[in-house]
PDB file of N, CA and C in Angstrom:
ATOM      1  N   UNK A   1      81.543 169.049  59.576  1.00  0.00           N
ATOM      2  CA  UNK A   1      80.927 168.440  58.402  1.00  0.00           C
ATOM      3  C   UNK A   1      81.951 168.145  57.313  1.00  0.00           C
ATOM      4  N   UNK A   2      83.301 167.787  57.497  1.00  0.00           N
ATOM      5  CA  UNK A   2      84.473 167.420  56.826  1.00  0.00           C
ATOM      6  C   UNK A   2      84.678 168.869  55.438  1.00  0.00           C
ATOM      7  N   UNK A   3      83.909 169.994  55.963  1.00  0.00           N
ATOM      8  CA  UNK A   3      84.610 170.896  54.906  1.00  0.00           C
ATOM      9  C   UNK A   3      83.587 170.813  53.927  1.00  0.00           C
ATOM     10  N   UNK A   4      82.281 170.540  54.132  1.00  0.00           N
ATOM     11  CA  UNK A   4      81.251 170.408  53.090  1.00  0.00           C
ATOM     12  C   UNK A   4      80.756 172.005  53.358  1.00  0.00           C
ATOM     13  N   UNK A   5      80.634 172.546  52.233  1.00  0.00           N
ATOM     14  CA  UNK A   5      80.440 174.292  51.802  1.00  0.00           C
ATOM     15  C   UNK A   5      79.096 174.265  51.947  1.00  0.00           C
ATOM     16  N   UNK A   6      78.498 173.493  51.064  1.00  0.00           N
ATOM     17  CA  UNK A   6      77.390 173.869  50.024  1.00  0.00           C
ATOM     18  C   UNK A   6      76.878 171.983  49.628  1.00  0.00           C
ATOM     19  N   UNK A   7      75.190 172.604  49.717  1.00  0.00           N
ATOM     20  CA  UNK A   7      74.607 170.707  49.344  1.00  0.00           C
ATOM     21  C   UNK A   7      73.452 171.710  48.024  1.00  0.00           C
ATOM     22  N   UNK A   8      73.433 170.453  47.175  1.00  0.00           N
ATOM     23  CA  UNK A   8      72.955 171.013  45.513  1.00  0.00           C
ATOM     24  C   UNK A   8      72.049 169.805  46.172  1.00  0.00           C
ATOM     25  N   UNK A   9      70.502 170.014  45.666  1.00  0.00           N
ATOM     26  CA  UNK A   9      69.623 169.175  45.893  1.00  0.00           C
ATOM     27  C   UNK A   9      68.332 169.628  44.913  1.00  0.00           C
ATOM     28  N   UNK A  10      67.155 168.541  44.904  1.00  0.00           N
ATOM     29  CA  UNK A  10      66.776 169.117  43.918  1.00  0.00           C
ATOM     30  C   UNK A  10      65.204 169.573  44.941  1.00  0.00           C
ATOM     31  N   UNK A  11      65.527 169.281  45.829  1.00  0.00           N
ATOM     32  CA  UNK A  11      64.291 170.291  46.916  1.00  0.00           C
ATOM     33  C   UNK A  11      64.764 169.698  48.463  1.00  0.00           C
ATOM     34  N   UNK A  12      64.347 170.950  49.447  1.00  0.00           N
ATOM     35  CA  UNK A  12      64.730 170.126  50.819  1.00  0.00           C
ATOM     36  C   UNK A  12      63.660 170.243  51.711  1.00  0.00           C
ATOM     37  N   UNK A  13      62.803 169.229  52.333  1.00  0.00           N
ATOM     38  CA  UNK A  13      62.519 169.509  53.568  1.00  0.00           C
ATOM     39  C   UNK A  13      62.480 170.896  54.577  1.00  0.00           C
ATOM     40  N   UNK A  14      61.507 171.453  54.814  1.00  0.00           N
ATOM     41  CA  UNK A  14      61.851 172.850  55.672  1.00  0.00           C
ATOM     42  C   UNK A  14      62.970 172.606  56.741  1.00  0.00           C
ATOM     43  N   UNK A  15      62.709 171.411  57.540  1.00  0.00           N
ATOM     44  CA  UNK A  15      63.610 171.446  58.318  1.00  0.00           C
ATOM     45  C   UNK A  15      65.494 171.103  58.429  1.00  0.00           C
ATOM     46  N   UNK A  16      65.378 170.158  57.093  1.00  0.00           N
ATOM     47  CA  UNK A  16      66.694 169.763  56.940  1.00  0.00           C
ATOM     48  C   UNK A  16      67.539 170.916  55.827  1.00  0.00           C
ATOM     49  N   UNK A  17      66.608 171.998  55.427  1.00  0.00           N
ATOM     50  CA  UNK A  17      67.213 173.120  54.986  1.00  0.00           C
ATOM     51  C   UNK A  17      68.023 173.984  55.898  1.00  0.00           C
ATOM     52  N   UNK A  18      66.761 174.422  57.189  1.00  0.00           N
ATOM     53  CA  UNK A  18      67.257 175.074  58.007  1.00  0.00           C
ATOM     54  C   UNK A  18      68.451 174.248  59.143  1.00  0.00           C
ATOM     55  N   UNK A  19      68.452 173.135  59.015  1.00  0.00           N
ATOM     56  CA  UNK A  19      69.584 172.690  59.858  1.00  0.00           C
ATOM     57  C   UNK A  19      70.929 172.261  59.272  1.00  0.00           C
ATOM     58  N   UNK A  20      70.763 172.826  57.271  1.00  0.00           N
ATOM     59  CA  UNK A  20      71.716 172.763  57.078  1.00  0.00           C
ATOM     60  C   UNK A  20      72.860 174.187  57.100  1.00  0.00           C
ATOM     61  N   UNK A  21      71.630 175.231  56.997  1.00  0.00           N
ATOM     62  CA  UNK A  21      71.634 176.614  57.542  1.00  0.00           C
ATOM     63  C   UNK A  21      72.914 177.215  58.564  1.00  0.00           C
ATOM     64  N   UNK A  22      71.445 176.052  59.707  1.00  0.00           N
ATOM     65  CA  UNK A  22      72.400 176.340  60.676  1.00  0.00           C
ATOM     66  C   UNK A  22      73.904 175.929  61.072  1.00  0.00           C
ATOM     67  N   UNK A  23      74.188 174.638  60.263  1.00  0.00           N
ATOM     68  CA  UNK A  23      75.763 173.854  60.199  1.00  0.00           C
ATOM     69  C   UNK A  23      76.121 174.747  59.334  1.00  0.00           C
ATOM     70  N   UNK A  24      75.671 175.855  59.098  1.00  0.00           N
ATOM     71  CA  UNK A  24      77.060 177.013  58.096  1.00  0.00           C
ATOM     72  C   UNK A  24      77.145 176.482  56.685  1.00  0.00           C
ATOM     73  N   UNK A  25      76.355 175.607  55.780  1.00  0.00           N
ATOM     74  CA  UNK A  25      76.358 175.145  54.991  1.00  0.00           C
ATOM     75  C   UNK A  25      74.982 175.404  54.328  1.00  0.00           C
ATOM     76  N   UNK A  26      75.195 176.036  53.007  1.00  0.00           N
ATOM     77  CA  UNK A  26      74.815 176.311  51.697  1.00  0.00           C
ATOM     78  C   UNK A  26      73.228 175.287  51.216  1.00  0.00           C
ATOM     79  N   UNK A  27      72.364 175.734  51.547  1.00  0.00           N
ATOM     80  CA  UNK A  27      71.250 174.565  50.357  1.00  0.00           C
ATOM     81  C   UNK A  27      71.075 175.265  49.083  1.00  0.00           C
ATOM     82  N   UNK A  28      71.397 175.003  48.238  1.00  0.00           N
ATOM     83  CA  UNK A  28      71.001 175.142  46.725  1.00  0.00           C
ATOM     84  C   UNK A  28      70.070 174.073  46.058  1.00  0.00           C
ATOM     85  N   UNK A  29      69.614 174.718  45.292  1.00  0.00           N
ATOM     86  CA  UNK A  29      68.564 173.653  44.780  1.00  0.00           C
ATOM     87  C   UNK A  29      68.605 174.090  43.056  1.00  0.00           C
ATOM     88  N   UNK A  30      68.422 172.968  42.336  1.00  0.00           N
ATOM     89  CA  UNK A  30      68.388 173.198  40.594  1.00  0.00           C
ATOM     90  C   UNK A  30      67.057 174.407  40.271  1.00  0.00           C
ATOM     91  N   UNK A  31      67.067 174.891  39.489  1.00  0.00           N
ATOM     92  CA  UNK A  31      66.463 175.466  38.866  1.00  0.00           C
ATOM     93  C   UNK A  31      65.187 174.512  38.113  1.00  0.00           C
ATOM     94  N   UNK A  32      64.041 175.238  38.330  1.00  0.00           N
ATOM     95  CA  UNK A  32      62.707 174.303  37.542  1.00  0.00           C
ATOM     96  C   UNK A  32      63.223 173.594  36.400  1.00  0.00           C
ATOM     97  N   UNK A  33      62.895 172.020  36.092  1.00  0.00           N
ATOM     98  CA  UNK A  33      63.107 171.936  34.827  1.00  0.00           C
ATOM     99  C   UNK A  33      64.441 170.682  34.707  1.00  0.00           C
ATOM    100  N   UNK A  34      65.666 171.206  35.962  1.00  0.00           N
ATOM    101  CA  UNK A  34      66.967 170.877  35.672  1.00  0.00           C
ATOM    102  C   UNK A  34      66.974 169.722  36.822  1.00  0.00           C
ATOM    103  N   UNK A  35      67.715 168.490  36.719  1.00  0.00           N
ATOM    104  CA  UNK A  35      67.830 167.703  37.669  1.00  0.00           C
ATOM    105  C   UNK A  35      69.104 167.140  37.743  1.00  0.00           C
ATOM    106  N   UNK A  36      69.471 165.850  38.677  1.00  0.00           N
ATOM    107  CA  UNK A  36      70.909 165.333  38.708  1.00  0.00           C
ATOM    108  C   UNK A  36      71.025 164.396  37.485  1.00  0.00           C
ATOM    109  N   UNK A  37      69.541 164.125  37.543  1.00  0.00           N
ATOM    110  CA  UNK A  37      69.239 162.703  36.064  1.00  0.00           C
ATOM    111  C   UNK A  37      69.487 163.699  34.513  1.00  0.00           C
ATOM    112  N   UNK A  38      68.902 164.877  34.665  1.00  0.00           N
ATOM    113  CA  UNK A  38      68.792 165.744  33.106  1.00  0.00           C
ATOM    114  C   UNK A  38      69.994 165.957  32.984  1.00  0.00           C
ATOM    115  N   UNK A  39      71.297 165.933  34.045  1.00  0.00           N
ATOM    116  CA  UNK A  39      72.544 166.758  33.867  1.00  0.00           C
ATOM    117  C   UNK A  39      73.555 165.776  33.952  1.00  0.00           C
ATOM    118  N   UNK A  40      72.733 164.135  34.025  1.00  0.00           N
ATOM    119  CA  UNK A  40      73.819 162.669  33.727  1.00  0.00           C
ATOM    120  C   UNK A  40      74.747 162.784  34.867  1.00  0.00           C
ATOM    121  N   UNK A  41      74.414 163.218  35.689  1.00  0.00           N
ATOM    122  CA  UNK A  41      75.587 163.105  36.886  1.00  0.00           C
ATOM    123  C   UNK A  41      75.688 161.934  37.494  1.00  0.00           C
ATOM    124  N   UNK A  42      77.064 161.323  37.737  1.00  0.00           N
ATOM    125  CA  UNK A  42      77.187 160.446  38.252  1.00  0.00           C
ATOM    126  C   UNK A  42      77.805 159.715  39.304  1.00  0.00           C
ATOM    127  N   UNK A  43      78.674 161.010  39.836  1.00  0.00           N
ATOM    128  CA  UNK A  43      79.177 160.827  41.418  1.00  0.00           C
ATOM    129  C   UNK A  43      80.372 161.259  41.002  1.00  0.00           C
ATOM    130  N   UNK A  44      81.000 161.132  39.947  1.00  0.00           N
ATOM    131  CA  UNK A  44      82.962 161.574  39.719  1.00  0.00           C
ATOM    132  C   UNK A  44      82.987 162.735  39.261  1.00  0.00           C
ATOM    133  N   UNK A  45      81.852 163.701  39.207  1.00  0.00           N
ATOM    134  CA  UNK A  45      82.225 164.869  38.891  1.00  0.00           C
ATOM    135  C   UNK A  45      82.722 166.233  40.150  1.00  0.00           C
ATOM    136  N   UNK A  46      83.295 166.815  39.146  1.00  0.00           N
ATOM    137  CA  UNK A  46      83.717 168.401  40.520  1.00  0.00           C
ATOM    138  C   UNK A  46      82.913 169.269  40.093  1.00  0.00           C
ATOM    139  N   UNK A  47      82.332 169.759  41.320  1.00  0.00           N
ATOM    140  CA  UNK A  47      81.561 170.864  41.120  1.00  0.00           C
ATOM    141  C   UNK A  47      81.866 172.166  42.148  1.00  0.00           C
ATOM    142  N   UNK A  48      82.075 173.364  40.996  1.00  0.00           N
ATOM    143  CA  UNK A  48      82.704 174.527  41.797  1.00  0.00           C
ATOM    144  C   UNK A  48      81.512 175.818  42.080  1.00  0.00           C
ATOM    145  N   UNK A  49      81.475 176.295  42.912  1.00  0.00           N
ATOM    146  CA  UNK A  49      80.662 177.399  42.966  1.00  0.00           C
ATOM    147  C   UNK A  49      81.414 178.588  43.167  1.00  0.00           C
ATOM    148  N   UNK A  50      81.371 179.423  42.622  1.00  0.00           N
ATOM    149  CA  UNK A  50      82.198 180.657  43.161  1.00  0.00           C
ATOM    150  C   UNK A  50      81.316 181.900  43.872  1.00  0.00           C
ATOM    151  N   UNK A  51      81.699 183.297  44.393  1.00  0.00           N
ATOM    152  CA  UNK A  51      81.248 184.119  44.592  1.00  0.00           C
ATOM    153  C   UNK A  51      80.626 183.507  46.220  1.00  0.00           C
ATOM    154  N   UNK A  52      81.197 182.860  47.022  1.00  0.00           N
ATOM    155  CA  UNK A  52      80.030 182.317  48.244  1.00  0.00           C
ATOM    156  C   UNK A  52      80.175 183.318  49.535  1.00  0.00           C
ATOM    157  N   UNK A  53      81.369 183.575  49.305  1.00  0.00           N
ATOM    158  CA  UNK A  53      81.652 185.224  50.218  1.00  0.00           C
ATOM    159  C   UNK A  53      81.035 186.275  50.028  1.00  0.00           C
ATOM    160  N   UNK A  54      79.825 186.494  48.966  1.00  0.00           N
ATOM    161  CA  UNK A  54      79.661 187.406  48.597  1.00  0.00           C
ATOM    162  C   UNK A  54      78.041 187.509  48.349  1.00  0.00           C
ATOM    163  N   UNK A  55      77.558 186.269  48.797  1.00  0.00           N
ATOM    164  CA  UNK A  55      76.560 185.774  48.465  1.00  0.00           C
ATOM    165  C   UNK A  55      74.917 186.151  49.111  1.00  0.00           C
ATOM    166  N   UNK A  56      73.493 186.250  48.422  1.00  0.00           N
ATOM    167  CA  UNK A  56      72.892 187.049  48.471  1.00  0.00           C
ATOM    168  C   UNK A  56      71.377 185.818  49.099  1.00  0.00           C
ATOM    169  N   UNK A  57      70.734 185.853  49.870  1.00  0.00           N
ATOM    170  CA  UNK A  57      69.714 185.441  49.966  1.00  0.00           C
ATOM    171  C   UNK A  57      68.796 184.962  48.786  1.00  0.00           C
ATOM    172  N   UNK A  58      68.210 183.783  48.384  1.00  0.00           N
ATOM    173  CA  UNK A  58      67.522 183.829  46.992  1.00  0.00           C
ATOM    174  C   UNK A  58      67.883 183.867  45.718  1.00  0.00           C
ATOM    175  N   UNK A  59      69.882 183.798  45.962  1.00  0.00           N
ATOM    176  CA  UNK A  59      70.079 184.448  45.220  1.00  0.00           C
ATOM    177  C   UNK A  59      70.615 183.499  43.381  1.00  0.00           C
ATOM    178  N   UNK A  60      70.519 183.078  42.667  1.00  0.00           N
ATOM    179  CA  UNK A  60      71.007 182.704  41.857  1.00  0.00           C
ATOM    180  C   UNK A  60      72.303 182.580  41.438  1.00  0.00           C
ATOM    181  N   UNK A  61      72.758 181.585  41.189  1.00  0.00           N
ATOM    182  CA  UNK A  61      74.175 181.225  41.195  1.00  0.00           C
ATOM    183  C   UNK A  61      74.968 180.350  39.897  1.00  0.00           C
ATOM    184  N   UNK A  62      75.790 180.109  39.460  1.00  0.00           N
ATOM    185  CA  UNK A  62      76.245 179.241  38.866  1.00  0.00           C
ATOM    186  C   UNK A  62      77.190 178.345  39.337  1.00  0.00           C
ATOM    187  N   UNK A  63      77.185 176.727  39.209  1.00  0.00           N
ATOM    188  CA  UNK A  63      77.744 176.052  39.263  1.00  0.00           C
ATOM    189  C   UNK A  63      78.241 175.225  38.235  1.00  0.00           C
ATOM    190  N   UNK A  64      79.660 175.556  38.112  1.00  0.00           N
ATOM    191  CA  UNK A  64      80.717 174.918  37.172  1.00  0.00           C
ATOM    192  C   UNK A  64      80.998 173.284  37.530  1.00  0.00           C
ATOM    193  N   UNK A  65      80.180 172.473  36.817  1.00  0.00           N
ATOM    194  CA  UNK A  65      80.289 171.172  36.741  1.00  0.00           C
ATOM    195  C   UNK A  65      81.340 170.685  35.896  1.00  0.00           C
ATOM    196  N   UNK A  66      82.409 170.134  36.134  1.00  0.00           N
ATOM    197  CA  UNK A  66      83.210 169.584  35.330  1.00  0.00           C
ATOM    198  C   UNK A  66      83.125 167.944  35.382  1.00  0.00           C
ATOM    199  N   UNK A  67      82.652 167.022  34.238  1.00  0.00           N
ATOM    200  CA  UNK A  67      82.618 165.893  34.254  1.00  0.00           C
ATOM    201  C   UNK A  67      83.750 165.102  34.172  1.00  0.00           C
ATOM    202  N   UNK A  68      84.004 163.359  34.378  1.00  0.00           N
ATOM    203  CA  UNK A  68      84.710 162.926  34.631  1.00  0.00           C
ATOM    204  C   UNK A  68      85.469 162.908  33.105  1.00  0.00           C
ATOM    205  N   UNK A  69      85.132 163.398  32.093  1.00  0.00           N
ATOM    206  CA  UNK A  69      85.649 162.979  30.817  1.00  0.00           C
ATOM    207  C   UNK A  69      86.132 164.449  30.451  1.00  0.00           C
ATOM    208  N   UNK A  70      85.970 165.593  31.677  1.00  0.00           N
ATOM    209  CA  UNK A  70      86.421 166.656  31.172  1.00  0.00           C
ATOM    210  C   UNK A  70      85.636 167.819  31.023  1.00  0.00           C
ATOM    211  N   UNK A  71      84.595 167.491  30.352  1.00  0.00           N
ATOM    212  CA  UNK A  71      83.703 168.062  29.713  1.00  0.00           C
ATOM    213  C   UNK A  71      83.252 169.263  31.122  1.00  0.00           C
ATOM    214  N   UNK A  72      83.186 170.488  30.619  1.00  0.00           N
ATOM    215  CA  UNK A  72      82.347 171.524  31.259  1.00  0.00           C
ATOM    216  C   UNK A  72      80.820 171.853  30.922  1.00  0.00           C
ATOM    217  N   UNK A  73      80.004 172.246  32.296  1.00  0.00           N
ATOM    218  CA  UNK A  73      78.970 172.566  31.792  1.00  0.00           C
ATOM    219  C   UNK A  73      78.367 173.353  33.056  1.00  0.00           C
ATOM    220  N   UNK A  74      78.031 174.619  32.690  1.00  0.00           N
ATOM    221  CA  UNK A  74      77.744 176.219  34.452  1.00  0.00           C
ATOM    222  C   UNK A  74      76.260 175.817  33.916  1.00  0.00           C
ATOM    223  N   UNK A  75      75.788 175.682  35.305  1.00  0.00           N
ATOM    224  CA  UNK A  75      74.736 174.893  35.652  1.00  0.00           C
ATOM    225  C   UNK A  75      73.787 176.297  36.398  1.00  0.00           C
ATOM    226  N   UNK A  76      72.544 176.707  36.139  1.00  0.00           N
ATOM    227  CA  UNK A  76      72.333 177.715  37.519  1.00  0.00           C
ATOM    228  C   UNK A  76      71.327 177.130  38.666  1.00  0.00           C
ATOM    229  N   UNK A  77      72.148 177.668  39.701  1.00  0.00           N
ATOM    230  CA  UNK A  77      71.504 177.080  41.092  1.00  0.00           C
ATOM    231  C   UNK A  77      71.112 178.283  41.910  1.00  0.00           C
ATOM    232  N   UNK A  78      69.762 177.964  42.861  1.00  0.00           N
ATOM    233  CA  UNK A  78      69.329 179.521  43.601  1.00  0.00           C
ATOM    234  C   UNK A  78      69.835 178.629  44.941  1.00  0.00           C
ATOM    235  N   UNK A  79      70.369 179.675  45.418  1.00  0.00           N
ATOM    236  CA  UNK A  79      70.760 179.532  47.223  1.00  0.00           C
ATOM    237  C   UNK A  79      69.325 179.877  47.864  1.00  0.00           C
ATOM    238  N   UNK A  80      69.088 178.601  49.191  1.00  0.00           N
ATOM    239  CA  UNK A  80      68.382 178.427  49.853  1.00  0.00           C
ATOM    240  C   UNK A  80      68.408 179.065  51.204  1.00  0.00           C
ATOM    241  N   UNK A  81      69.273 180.193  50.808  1.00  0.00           N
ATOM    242  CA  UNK A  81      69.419 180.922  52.687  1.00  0.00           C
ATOM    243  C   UNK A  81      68.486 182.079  51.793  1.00  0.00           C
ATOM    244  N   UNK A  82      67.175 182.002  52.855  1.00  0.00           N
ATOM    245  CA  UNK A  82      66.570 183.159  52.598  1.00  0.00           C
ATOM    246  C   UNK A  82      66.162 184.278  53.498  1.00  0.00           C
ATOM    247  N   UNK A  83      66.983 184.418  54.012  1.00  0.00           N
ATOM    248  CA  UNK A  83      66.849 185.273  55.233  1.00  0.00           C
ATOM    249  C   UNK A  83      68.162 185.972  55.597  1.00  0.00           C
ATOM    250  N   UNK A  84      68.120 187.093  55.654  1.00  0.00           N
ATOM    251  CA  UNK A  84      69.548 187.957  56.078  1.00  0.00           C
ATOM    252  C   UNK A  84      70.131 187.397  57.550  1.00  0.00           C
ATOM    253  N   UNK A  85      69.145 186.933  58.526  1.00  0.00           N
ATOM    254  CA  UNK A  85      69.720 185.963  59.449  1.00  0.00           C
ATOM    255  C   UNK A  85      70.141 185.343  59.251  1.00  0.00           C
ATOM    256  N   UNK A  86      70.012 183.906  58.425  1.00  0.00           N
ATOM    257  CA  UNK A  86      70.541 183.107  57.754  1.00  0.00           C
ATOM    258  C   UNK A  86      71.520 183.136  57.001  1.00  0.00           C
ATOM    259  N   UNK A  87      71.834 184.322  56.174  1.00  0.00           N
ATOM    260  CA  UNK A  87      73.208 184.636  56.261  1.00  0.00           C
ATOM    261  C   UNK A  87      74.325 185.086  56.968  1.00  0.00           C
ATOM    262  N   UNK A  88      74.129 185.319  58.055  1.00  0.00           N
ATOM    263  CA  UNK A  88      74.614 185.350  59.476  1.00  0.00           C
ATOM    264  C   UNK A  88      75.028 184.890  60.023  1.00  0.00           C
ATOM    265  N   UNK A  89      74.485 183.591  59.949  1.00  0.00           N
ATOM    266  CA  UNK A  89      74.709 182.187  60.429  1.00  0.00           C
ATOM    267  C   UNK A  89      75.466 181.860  59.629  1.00  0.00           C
ATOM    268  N   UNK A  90      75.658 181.771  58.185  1.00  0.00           N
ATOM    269  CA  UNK A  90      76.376 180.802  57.277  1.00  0.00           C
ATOM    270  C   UNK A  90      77.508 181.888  57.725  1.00  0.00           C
ATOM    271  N   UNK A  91      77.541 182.981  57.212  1.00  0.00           N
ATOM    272  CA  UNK A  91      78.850 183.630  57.266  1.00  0.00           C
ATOM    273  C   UNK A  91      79.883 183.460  58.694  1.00  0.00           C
ATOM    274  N   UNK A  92      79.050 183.211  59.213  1.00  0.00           N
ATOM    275  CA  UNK A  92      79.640 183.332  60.941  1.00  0.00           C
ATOM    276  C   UNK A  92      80.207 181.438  61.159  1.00  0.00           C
ATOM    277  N   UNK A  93      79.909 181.114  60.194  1.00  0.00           N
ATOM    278  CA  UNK A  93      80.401 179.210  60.532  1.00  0.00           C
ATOM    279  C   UNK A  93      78.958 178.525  60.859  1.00  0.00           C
ATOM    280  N   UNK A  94      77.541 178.743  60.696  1.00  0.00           N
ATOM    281  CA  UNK A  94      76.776 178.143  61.715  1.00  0.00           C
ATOM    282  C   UNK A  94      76.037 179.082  62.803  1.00  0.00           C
ATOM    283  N   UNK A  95      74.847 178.543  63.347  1.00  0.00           N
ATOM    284  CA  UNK A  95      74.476 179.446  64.740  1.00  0.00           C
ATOM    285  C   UNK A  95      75.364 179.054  65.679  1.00  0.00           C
ATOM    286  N   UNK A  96      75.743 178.128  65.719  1.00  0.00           N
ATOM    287  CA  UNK A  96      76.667 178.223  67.510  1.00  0.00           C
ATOM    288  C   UNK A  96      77.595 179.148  67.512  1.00  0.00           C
ATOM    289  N   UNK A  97      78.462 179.027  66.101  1.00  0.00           N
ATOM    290  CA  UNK A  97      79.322 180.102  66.381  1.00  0.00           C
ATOM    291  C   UNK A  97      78.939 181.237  66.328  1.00  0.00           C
ATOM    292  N   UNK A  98      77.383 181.983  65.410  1.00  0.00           N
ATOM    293  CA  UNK A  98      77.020 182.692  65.415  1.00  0.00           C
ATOM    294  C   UNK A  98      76.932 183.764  67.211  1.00  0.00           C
ATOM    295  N   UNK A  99      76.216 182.271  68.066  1.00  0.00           N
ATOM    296  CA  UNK A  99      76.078 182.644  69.028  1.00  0.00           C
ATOM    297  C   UNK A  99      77.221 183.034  69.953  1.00  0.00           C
ATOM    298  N   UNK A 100      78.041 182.505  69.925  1.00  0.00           N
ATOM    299  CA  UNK A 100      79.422 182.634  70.401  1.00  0.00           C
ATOM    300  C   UNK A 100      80.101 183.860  70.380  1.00  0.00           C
ATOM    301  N   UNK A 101      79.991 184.007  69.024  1.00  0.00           N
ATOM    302  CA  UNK A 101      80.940 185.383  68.922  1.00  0.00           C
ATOM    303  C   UNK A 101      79.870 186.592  69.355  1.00  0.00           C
ATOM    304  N   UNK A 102      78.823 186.305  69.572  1.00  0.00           N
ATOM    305  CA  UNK A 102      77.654 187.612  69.826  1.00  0.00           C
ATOM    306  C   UNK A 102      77.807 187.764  71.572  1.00  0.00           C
ATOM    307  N   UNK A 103      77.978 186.412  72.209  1.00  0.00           N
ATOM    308  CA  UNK A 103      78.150 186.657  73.464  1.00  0.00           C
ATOM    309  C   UNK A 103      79.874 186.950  74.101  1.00  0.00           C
ATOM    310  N   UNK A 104      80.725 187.040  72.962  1.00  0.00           N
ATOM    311  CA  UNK A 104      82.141 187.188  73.321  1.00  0.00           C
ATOM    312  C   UNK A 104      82.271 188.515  73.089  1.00  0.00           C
ATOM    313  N   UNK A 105      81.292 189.524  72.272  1.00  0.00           N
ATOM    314  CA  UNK A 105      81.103 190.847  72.012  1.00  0.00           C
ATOM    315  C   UNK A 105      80.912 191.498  72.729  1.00  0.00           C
TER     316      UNK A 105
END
């Protein structure tokens, strides 16, 4: 998935959550209230998340948006892995590799 961590969305589909799950990659979603339109985003910004090694089911997060003019603004986002399996999977790269390394055990 070219190194994509983590997808910020502002809701997902059951299924395209869990199959982002399973590609070892992050669904976050805005917080009630907050959107890509309320937060003027416009495609040239960087957005950092920290703590993802460490990270908790359900769990609330901040994301450090830095805009194209500079400007900062920590945004909070809840992670969409809600299941200690599911962190399993992300931590492990994904289920395949999940599966992989369980049958190389």
């Amino acid at each position: 998935l070219l190194g994509v961590r983590a997808v910020i969305a502002q809701s997902f589909e059951r299924i395209h959550r869990s199959n982002l799950v399973g590609m070892g990659v992050i669904p976050f979603v805005f917080e009630e209230g907050t959107s890509w339109a309320s937060l003027n985003l416009k495609g040239d910004e960087l957005v950092e998340i920290d703590g993802l090694s460490t990270i908790k089911p359900r769990q609330t997060m901040i994301a450090k948006v830095t805009y194209g003019d500079g400007t900062v603004k920590n945004v909070p986002i809840i992670c969409r892995i809600d299941t200690l399996d599911e962190l399993d999977y992300f931590k492990n790269g994904g289920i395949l590799q999940y599966v992989l390394r369980d049958l190389a055990a």
